[in-house]
N, C-alpha and C. Protein backbone atom coordinates (compact mmCIF):
# COMPACT_ATOMS: atom_id res chain seq x y z
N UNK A 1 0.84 -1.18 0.00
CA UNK A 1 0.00 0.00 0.00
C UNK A 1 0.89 1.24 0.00
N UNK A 2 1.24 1.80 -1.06
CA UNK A 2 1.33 3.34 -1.13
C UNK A 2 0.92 4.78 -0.85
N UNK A 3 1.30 5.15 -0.08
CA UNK A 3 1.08 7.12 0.47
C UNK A 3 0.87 7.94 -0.42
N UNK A 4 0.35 9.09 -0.95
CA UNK A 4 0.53 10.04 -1.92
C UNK A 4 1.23 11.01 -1.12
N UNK A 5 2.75 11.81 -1.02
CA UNK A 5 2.92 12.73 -0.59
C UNK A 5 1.83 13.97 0.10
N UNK A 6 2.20 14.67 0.65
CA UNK A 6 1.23 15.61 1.35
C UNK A 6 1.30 16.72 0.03
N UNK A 7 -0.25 17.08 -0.39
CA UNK A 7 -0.46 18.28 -1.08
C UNK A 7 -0.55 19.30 -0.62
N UNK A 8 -0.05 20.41 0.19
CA UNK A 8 -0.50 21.27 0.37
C UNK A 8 -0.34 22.63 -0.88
N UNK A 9 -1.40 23.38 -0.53
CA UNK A 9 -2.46 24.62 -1.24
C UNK A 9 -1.69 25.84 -0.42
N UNK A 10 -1.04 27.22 -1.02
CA UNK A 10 -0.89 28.34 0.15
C UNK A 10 -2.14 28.65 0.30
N UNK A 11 -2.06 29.15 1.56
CA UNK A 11 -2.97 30.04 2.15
C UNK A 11 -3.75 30.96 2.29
N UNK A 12 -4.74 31.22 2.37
CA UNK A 12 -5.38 33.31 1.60
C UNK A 12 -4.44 34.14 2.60
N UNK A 13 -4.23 35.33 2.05
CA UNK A 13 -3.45 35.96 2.61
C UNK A 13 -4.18 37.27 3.07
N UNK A 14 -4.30 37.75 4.04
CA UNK A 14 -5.15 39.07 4.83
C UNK A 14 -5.39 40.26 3.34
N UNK A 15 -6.14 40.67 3.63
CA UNK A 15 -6.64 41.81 2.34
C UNK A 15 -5.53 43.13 2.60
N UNK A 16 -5.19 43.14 1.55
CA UNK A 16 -3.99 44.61 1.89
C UNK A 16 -4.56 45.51 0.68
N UNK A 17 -4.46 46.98 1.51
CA UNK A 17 -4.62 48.16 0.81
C UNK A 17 -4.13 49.23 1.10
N UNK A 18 -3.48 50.53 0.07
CA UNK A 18 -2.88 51.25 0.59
C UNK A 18 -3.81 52.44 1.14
N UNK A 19 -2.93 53.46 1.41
CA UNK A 19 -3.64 54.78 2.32
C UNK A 19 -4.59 55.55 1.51
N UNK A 20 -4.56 55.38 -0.16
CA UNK A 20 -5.43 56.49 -0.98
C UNK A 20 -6.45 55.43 -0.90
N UNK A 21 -6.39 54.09 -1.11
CA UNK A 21 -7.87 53.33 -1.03
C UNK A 21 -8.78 53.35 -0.18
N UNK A 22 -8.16 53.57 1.32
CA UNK A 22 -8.97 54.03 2.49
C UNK A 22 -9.48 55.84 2.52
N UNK A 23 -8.57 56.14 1.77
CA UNK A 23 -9.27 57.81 1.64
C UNK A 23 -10.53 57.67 0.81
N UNK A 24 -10.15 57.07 -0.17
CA UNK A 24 -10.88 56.91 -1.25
C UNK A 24 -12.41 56.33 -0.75
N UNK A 25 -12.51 55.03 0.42
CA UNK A 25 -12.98 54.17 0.62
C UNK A 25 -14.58 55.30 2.04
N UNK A 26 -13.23 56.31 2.67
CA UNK A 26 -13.89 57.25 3.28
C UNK A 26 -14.94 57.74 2.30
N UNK A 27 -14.05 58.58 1.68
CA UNK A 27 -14.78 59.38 0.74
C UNK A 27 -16.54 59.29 0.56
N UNK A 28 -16.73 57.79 0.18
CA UNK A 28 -17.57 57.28 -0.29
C UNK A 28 -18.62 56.64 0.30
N UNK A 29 -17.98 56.86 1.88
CA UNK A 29 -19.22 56.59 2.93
C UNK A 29 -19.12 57.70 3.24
N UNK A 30 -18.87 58.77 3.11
CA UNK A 30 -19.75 59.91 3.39
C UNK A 30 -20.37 60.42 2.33
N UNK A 31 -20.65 60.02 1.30
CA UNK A 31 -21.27 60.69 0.10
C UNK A 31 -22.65 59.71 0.40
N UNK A 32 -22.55 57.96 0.68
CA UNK A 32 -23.39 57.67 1.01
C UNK A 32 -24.14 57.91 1.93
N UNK A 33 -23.97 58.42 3.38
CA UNK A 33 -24.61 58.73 4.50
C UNK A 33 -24.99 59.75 4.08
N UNK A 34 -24.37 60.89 3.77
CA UNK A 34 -25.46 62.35 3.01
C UNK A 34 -26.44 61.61 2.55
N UNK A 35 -26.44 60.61 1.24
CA UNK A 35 -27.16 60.14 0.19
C UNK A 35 -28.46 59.64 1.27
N UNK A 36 -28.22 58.89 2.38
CA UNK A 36 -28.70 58.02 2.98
C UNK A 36 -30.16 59.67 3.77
N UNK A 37 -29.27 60.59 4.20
CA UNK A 37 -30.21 61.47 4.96
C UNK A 37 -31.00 62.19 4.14
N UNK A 38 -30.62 62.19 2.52
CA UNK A 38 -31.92 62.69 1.95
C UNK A 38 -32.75 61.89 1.13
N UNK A 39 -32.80 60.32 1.34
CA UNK A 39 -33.62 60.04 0.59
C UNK A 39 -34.79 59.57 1.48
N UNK A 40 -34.40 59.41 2.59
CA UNK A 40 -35.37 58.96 3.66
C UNK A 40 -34.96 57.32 4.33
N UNK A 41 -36.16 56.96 4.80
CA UNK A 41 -35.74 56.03 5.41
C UNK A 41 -36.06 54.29 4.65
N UNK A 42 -36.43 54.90 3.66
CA UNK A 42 -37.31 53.51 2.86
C UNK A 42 -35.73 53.54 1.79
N UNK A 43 -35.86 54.89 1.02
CA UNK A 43 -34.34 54.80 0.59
C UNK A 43 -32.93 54.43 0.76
N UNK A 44 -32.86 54.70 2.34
CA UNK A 44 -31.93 54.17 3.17
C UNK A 44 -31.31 53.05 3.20
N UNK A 45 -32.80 52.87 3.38
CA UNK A 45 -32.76 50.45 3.07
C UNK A 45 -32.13 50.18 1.39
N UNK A 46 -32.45 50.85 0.66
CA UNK A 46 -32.69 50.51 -0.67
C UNK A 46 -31.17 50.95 -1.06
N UNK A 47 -30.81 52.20 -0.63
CA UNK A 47 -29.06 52.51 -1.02
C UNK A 47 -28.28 50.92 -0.06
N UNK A 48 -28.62 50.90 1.41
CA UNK A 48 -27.69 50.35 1.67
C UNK A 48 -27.73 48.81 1.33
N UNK A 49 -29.14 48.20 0.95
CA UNK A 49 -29.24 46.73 0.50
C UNK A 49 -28.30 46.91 -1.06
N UNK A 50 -28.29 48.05 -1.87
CA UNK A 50 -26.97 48.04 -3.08
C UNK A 50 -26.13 47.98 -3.41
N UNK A 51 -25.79 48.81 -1.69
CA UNK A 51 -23.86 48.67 -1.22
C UNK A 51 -23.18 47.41 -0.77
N UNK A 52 -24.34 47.01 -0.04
CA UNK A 52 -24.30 45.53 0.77
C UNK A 52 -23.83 44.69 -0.76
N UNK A 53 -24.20 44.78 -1.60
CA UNK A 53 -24.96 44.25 -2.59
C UNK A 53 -23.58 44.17 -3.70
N UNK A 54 -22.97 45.25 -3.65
CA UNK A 54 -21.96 45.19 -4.54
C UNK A 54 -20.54 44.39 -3.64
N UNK A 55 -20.52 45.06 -2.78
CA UNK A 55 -19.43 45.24 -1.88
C UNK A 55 -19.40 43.41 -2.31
N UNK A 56 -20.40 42.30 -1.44
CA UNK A 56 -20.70 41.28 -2.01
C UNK A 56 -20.23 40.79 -2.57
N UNK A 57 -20.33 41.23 -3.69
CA UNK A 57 -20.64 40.39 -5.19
C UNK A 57 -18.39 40.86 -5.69
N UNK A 58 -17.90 41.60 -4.95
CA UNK A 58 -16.66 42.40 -5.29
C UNK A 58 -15.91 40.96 -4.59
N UNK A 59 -16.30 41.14 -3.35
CA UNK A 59 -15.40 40.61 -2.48
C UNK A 59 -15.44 38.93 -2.98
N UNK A 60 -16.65 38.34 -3.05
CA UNK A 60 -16.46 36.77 -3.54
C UNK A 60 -16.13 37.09 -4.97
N UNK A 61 -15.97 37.85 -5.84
CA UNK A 61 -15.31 37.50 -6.93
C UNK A 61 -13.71 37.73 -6.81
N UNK A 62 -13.32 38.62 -5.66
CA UNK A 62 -11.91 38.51 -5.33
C UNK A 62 -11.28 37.10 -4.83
N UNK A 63 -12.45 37.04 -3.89
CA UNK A 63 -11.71 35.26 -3.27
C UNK A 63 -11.74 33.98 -4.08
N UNK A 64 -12.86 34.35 -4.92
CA UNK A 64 -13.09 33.09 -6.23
C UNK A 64 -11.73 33.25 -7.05
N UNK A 65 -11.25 34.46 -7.40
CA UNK A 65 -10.39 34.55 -8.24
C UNK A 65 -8.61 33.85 -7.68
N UNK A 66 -9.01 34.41 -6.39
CA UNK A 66 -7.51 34.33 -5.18
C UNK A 66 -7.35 32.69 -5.43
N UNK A 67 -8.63 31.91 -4.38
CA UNK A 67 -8.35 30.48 -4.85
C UNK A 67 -8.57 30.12 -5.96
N UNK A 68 -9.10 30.24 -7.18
CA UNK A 68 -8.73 29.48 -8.18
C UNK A 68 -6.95 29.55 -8.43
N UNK A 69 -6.89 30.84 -8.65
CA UNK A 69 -5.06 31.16 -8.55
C UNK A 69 -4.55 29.70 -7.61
N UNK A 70 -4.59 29.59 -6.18
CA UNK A 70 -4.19 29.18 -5.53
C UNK A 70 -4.24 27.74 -5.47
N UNK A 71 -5.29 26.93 -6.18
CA UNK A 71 -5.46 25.70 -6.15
C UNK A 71 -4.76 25.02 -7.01
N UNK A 72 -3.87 25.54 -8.11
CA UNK A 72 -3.75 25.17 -8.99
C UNK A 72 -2.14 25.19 -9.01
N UNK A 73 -1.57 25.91 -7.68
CA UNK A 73 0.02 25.67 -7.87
C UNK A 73 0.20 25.17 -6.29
N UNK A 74 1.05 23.84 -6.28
CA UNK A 74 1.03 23.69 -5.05
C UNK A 74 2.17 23.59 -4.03
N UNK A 75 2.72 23.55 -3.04
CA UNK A 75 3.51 24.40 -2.26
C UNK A 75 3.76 23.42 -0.83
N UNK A 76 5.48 23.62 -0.40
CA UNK A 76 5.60 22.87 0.54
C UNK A 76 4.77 23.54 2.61
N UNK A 77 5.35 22.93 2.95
CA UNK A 77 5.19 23.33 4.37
C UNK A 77 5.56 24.31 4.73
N UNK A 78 6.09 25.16 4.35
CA UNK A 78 6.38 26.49 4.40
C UNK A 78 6.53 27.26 3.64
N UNK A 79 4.84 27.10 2.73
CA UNK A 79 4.17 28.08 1.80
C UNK A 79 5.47 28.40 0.50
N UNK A 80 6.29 27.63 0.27
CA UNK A 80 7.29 27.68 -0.63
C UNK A 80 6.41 27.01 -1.85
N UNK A 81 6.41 27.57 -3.08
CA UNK A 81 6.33 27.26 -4.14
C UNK A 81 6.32 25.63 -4.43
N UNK A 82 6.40 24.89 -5.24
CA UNK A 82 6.72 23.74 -5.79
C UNK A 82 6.91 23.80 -7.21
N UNK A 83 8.13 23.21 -8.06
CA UNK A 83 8.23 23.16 -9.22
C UNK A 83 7.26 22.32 -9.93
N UNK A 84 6.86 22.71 -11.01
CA UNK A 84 5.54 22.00 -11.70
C UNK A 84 6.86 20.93 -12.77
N UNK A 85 7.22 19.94 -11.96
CA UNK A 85 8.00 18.73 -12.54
C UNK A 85 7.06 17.78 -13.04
N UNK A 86 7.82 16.72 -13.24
CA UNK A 86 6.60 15.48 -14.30
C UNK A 86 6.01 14.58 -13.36
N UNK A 87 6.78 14.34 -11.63
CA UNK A 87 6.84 14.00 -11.13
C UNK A 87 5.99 14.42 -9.82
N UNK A 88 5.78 15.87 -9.68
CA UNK A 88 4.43 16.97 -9.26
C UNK A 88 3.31 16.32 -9.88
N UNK A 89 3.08 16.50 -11.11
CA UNK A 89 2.36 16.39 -12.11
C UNK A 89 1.24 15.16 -11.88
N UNK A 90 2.43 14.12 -11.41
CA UNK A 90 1.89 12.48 -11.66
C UNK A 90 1.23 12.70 -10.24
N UNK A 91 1.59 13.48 -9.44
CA UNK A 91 0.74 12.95 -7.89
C UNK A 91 0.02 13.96 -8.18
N UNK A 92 -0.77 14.81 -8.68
CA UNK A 92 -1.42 15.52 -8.55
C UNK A 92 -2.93 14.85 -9.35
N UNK A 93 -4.21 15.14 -8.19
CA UNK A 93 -5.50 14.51 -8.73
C UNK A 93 -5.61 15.26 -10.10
N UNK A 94 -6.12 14.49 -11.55
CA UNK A 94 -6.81 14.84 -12.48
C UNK A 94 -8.49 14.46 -12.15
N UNK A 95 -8.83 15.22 -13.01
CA UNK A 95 -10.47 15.37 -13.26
C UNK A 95 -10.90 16.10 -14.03
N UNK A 96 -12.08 15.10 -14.26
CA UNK A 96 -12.26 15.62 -16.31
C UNK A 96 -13.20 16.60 -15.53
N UNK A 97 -13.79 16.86 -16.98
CA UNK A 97 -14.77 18.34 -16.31
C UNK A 97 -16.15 17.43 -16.25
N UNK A 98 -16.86 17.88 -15.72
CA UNK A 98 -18.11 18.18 -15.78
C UNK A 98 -19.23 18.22 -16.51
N UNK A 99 -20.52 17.60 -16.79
CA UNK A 99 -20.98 18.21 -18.05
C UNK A 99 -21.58 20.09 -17.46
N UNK A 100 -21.42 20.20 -15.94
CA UNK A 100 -21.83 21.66 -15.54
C UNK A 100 -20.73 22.56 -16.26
N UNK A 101 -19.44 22.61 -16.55
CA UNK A 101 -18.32 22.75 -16.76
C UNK A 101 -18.35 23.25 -18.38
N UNK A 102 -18.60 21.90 -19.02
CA UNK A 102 -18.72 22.02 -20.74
C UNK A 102 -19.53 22.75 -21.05
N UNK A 103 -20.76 23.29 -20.70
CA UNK A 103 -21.62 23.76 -20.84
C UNK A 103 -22.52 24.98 -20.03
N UNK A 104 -23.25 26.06 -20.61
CA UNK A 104 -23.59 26.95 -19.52
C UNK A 104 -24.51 27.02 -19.01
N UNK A 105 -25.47 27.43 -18.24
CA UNK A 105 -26.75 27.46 -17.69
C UNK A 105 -27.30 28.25 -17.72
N UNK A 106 -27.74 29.17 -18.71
CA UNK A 106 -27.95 30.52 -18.77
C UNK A 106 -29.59 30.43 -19.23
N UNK A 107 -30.12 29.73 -20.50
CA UNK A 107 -31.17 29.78 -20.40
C UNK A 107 -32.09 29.37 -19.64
N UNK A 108 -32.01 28.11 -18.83
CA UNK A 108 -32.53 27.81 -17.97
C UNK A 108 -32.85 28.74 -17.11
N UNK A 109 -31.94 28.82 -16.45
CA UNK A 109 -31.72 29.93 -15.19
C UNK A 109 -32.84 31.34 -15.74
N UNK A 110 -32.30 31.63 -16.70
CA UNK A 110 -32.73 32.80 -17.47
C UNK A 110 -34.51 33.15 -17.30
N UNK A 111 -34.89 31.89 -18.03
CA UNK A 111 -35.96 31.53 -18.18
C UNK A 111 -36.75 31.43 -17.04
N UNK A 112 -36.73 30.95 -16.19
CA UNK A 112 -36.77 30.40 -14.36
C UNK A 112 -36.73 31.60 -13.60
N UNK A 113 -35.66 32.64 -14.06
CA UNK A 113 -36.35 34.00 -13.08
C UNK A 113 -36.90 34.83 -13.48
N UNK A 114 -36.92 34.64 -15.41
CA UNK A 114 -37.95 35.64 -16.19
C UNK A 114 -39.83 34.90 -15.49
N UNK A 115 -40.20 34.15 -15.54
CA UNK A 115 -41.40 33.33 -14.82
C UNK A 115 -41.71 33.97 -13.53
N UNK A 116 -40.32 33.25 -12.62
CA UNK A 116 -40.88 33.53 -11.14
C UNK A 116 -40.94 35.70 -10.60
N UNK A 117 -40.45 36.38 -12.26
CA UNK A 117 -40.41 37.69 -11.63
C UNK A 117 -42.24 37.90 -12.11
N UNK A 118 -42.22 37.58 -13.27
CA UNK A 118 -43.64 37.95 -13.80
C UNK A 118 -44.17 36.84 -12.97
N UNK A 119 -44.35 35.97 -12.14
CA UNK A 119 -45.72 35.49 -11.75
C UNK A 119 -45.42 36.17 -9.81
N UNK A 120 -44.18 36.55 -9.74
CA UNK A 120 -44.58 37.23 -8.18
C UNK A 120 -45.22 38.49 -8.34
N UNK A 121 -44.72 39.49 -9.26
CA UNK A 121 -45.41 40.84 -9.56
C UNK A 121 -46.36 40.36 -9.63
N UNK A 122 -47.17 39.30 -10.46
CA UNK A 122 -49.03 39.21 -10.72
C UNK A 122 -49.20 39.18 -9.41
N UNK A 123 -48.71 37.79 -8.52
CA UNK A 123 -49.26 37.56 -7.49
C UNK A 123 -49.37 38.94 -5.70
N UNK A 124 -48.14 39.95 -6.43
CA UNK A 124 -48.10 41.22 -5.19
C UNK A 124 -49.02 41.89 -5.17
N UNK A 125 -49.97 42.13 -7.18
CA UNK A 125 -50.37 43.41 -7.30
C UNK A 125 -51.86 42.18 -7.11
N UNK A 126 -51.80 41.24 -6.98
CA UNK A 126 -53.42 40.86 -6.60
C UNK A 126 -53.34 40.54 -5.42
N UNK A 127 -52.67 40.64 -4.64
CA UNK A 127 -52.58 40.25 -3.09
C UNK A 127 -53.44 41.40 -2.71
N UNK A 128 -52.53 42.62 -3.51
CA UNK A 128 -53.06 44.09 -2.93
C UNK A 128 -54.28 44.69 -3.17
N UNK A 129 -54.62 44.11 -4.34
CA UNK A 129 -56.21 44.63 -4.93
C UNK A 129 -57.25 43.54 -3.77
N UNK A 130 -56.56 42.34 -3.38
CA UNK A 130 -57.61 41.51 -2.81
C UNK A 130 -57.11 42.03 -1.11
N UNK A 131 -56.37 42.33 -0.39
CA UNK A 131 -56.30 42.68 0.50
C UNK A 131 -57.07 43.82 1.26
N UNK A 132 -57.89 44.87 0.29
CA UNK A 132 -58.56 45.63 0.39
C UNK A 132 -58.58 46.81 0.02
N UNK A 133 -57.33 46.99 -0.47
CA UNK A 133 -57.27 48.45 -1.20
C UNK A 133 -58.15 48.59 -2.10
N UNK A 134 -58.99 49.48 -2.17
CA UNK A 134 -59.78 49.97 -3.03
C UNK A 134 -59.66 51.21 -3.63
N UNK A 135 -59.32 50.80 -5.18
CA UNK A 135 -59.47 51.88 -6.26
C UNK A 135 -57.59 51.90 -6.23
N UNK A 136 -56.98 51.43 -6.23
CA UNK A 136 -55.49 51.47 -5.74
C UNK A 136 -54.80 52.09 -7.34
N UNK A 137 -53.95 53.45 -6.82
CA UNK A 137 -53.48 54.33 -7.55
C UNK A 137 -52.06 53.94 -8.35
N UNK A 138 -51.75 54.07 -9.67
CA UNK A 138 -50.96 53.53 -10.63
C UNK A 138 -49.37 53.19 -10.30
N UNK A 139 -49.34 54.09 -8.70
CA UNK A 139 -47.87 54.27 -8.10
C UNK A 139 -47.78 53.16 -7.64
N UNK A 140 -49.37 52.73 -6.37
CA UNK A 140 -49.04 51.83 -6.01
C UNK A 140 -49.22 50.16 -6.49
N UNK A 141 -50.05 50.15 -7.41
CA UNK A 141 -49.51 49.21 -8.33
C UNK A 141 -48.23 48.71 -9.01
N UNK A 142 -47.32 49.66 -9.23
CA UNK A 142 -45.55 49.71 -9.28
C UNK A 142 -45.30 49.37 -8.49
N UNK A 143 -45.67 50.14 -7.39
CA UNK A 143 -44.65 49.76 -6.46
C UNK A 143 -44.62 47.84 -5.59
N UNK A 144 -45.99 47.81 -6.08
CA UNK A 144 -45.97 46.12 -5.32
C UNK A 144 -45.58 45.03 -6.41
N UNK A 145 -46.11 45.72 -7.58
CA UNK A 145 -45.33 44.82 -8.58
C UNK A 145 -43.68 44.63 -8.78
N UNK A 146 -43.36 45.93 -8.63
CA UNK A 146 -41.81 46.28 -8.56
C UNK A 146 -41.37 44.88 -7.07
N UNK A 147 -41.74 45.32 -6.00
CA UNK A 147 -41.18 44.51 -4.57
C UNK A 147 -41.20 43.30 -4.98
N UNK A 148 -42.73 42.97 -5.32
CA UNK A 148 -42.92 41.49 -5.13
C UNK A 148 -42.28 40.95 -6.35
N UNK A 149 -41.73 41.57 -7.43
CA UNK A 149 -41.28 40.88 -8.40
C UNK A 149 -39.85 40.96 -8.22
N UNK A 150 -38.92 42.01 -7.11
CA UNK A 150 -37.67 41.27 -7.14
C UNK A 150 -37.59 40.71 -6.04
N UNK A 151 -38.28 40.56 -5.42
CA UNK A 151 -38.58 39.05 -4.15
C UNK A 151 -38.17 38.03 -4.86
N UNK A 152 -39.63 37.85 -5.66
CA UNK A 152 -39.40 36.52 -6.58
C UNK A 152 -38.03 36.61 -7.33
N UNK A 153 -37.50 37.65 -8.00
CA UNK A 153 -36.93 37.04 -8.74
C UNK A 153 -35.16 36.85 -7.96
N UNK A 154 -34.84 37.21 -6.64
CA UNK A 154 -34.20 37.00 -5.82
C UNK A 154 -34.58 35.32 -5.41
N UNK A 155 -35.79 34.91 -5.40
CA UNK A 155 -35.77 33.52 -4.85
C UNK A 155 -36.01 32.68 -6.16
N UNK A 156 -36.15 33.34 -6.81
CA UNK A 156 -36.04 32.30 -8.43
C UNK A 156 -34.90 31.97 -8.59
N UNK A 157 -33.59 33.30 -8.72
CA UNK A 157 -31.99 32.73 -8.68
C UNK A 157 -31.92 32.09 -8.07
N UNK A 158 -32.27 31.75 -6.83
CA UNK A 158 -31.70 31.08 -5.51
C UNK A 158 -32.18 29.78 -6.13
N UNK A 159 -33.43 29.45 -6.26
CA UNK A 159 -34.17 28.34 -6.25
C UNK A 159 -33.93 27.56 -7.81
N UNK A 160 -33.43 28.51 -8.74
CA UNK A 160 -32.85 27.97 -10.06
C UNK A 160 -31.85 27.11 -9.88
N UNK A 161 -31.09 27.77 -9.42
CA UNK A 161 -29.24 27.73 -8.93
C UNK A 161 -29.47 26.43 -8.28
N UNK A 162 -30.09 26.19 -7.64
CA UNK A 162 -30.32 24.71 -6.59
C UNK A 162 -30.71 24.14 -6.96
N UNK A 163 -32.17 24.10 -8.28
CA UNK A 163 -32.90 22.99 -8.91
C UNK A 163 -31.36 22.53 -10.03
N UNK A 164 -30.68 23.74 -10.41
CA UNK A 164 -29.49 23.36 -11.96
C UNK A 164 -28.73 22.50 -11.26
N UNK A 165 -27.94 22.83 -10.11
CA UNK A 165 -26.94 21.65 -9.22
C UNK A 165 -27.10 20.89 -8.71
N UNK A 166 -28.61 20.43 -8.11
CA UNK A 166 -28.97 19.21 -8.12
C UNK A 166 -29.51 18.09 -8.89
N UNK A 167 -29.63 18.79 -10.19
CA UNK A 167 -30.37 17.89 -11.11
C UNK A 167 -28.75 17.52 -11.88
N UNK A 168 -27.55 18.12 -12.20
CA UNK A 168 -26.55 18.11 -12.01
C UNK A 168 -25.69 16.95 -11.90
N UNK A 169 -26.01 17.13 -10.18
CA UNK A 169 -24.96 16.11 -9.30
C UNK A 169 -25.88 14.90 -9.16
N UNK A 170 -27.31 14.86 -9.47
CA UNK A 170 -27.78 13.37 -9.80
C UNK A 170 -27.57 12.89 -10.74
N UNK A 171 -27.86 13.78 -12.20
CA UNK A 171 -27.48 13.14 -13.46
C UNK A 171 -25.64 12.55 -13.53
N UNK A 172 -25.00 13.18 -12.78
CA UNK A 172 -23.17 12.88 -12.74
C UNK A 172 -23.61 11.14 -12.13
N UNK A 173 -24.07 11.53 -10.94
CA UNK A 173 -23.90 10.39 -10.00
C UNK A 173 -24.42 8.85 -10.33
N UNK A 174 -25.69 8.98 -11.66
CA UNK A 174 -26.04 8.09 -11.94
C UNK A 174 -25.54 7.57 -13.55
């Protein structure tokens, strides 16, 4: 019975930035907090669920990017490099791709939150006509169609994304 040497992966390394990025970084929460005191308090929510929102979407595409970098060169016990020899090479796991991999998921997905946005808007703006508003004015018809349709279409991604990778990892598995 044979061992495979130890693989180790470096490490993420703490987020570094210099002194104009934090000026910069100031800057821009105070343009938002002004932003934040004149739009009110419904706005408030709505600027800061955007910031939340990017900041997000910045930061996991930094770490997605960091480890992919990182998985792919591998390194002794003291985060030293390793030469990519023939002999690296041979102990290192292969794996084919995927059919998630070969291929993209875009219409599906696509399709799946174009549905769940148009059938939550139907279902906000008749919640509201049946809830009791009577005679309900063209704003607020927007406005429940607008909510309830990026509800849905916030839980359509979600619920796409989970129906595509599990139908996925059964079709792989069987």
């Amino acid at each position: 019975m044979t061992t495979l040497p130890q693989d180790h992966r470096p490490a993420l390394r703490p987020p570094q930035f210099r002194l104009s990025t934090l000026m910069v970084a100031i800057g821009l929460v105070c343009v938002a907090t002004t932003t934040l005191k004149l739009v009110g308090p419904i706005g408030a929510f709505a600027v800061i669920l955007l910031i939340l929102s990017v900041l997000g979407h910045i930061t996991s595409t930094a770490l997605g990017n960091r480890l992919r970098a990182n998985g792919d060169c591998p390194v002794d016990e003291k985060d030293r490099p390793l030469g990519r020899s023939s002999q690296t090479r041979a102990t290192l796991p292969t794996t084919t791709p995927t059919r998630l991999q070969q291929r993209g998921v875009g219409v599906f997905l696509t399709a799946f939150v174009v549905l769940t946005v148009a059938a939550s808007a139907g279902a906000g703006v008749a919640w509201m006509v049946h809830s009791g508003t009577k005679d309900p004015s063209a704003q607020e018809v927007i406005l429940a169609a607008t909510a309830f349709g990026v509800l849905g279409g916030i839980w359509g991604l979600i619920g796409g994304g989970f129906l595509i990778v599990a139908f996925g990892a059964w079709r792989e598995a069987s």
